[in-house]
PDB file of N, CA and C in Angstrom:
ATOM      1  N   UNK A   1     329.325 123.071 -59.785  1.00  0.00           N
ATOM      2  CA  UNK A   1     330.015 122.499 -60.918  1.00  0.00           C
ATOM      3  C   UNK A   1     331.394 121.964 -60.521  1.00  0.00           C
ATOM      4  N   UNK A   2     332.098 122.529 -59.736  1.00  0.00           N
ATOM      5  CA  UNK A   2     333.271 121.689 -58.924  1.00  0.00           C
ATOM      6  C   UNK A   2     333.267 120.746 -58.277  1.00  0.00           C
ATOM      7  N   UNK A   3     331.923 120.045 -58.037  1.00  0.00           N
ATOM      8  CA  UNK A   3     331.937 118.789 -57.519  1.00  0.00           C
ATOM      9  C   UNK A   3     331.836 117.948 -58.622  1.00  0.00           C
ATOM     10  N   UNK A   4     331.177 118.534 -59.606  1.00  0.00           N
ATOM     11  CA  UNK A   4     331.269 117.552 -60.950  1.00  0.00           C
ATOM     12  C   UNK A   4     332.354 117.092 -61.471  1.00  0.00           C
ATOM     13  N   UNK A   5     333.041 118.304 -62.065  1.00  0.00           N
ATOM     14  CA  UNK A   5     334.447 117.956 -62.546  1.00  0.00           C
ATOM     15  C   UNK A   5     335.337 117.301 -61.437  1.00  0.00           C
ATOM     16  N   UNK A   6     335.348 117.587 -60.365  1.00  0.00           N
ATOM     17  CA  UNK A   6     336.186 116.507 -59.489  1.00  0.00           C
ATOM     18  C   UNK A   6     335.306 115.157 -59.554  1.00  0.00           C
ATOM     19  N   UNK A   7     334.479 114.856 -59.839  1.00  0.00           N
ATOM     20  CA  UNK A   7     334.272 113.135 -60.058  1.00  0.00           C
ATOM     21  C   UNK A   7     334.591 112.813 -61.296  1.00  0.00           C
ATOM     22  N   UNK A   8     334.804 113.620 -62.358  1.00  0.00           N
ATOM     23  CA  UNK A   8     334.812 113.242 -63.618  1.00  0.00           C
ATOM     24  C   UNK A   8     336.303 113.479 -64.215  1.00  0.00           C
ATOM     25  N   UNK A   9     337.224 114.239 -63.164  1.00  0.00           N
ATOM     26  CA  UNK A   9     338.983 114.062 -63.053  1.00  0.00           C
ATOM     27  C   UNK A   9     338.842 112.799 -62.766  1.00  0.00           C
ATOM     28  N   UNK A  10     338.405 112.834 -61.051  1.00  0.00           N
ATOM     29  CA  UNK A  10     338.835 111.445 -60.322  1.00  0.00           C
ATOM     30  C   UNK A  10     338.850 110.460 -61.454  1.00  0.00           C
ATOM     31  N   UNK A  11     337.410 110.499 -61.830  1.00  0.00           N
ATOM     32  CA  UNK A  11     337.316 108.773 -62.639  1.00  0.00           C
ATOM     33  C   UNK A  11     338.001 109.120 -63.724  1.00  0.00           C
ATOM     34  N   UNK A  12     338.373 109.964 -64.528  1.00  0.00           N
ATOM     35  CA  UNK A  12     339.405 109.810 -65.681  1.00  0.00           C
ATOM     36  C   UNK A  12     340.560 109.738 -65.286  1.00  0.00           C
ATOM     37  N   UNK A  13     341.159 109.581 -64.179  1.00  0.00           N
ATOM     38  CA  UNK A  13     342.606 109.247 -63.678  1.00  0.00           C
ATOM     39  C   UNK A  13     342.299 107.725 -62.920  1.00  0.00           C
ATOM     40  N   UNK A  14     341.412 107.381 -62.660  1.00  0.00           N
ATOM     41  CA  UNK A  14     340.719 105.927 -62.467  1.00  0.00           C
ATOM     42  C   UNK A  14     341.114 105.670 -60.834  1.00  0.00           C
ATOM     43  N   UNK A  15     340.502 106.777 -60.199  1.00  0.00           N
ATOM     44  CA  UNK A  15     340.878 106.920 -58.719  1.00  0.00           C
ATOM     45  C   UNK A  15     339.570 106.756 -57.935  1.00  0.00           C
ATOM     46  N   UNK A  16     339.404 105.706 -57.885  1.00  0.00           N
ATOM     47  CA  UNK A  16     337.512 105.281 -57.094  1.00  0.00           C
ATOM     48  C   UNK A  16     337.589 106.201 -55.654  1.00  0.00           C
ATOM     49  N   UNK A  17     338.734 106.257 -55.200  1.00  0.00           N
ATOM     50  CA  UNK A  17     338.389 106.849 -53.377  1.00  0.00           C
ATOM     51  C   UNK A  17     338.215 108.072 -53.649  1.00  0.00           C
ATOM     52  N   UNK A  18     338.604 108.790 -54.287  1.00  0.00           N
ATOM     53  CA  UNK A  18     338.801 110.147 -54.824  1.00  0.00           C
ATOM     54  C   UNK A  18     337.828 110.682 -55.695  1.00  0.00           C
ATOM     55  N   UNK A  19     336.675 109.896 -56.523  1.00  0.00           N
ATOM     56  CA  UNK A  19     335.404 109.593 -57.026  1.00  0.00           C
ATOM     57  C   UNK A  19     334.626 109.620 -56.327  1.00  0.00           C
ATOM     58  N   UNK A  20     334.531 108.422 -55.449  1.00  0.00           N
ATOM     59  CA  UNK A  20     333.257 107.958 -54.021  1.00  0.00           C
ATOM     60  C   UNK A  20     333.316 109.615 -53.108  1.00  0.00           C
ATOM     61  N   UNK A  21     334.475 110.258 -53.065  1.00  0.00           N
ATOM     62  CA  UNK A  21     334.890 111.208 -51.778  1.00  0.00           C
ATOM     63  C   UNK A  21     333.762 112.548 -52.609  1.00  0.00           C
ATOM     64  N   UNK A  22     333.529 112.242 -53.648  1.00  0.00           N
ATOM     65  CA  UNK A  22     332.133 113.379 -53.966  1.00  0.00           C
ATOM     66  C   UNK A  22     331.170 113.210 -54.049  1.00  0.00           C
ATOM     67  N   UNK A  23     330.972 112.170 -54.063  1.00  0.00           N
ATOM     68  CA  UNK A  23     329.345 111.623 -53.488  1.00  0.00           C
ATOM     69  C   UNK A  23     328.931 112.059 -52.672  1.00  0.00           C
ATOM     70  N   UNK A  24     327.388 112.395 -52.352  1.00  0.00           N
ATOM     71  CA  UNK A  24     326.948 112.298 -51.376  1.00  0.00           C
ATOM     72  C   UNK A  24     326.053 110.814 -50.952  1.00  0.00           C
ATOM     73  N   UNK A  25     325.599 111.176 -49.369  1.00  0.00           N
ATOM     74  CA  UNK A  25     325.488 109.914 -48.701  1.00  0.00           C
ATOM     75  C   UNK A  25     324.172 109.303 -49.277  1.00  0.00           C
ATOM     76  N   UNK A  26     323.162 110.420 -49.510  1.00  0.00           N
ATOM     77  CA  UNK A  26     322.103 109.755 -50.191  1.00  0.00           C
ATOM     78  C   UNK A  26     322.130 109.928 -52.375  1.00  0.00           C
ATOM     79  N   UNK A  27     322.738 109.529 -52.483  1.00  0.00           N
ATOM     80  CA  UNK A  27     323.519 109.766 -54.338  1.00  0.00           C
ATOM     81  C   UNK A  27     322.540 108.607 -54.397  1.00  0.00           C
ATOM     82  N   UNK A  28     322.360 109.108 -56.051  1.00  0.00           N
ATOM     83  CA  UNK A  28     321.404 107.793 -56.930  1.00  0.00           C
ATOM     84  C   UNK A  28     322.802 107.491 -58.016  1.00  0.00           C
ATOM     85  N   UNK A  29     323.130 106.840 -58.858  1.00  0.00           N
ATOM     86  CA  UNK A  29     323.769 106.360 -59.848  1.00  0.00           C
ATOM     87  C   UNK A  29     323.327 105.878 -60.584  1.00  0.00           C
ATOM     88  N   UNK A  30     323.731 106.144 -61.771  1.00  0.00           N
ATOM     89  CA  UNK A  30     322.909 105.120 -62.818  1.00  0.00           C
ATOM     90  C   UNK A  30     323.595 105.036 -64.390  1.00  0.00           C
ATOM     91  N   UNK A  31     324.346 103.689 -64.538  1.00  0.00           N
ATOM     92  CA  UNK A  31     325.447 103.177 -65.152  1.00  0.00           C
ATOM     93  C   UNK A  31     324.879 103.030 -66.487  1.00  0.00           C
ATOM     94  N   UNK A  32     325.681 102.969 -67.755  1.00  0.00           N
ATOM     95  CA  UNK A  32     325.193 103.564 -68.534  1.00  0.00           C
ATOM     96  C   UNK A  32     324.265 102.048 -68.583  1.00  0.00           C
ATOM     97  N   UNK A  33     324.746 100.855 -68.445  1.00  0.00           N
ATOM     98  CA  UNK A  33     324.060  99.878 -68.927  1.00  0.00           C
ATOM     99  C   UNK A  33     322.845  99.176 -68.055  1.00  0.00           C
ATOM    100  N   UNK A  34     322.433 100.396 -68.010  1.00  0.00           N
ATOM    101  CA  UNK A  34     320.632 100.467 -67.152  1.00  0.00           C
ATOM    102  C   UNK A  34     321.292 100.083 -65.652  1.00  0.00           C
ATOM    103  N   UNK A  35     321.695 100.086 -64.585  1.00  0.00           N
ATOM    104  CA  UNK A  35     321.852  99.767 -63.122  1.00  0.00           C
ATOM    105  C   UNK A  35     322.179 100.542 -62.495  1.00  0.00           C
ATOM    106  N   UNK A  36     321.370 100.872 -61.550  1.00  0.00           N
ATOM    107  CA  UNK A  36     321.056 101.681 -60.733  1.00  0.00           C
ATOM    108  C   UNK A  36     321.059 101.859 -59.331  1.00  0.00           C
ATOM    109  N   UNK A  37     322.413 102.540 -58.575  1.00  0.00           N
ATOM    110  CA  UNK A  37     322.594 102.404 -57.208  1.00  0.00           C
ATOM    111  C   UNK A  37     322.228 103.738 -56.209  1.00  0.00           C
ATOM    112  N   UNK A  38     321.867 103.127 -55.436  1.00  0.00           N
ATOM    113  CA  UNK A  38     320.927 104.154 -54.071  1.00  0.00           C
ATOM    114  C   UNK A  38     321.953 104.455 -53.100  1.00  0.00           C
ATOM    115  N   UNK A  39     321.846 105.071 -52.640  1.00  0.00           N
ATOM    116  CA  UNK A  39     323.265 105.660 -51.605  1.00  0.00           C
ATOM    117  C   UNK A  39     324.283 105.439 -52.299  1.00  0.00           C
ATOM    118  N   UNK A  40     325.326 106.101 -50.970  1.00  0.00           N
ATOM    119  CA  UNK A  40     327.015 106.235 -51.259  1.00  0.00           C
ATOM    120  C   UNK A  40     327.484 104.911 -50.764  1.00  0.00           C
ATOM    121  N   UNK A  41     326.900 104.001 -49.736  1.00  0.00           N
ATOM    122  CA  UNK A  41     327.714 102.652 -49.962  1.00  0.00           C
ATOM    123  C   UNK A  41     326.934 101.493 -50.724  1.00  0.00           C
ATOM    124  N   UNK A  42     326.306 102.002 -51.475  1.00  0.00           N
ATOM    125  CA  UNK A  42     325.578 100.674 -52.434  1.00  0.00           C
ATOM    126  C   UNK A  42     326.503 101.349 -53.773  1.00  0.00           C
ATOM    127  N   UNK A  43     326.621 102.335 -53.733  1.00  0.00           N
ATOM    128  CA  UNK A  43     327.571 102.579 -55.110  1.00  0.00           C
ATOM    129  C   UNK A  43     328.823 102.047 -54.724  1.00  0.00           C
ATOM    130  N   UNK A  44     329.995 101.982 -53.515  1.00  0.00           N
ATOM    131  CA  UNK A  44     331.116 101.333 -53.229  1.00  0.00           C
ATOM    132  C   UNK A  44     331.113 100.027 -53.542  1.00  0.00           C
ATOM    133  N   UNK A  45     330.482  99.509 -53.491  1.00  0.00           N
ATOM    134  CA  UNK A  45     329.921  97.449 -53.824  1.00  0.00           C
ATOM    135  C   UNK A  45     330.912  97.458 -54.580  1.00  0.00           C
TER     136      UNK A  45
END
C-alpha cells in the first residue's frame, strides 16, 4: 500500500518523475478515458 499512496502523493503534487519512480518496468495503465499503456516507458511517452 506504500507504493500506492506514493504514486497518488506524487501525482497530486503533479510530480511525473516521482510518479514514473513507482512503477514498475512491466506496469499496465489505464487512463480513465479508455487508453491503455504497457510498460514503464510506454507510460513516460
Amino acid at each position: 500500500m506504500n507504493q500506492l499512496r506514493a504514486y497518488i502523493e506524487a501525482c497530486c503534487r503533479h510530480d511525473i518523475p516521482a510518479a514514473h519512480a513507482t512503477l514498475a518496468d512491466e506496469c499496465v495503465t489505464i487512463e480513465s478515458y479508455g487508453a491503455i499503456y504497457l510498460g514503464k516507458p510506454r507510460v513516460e511517452q
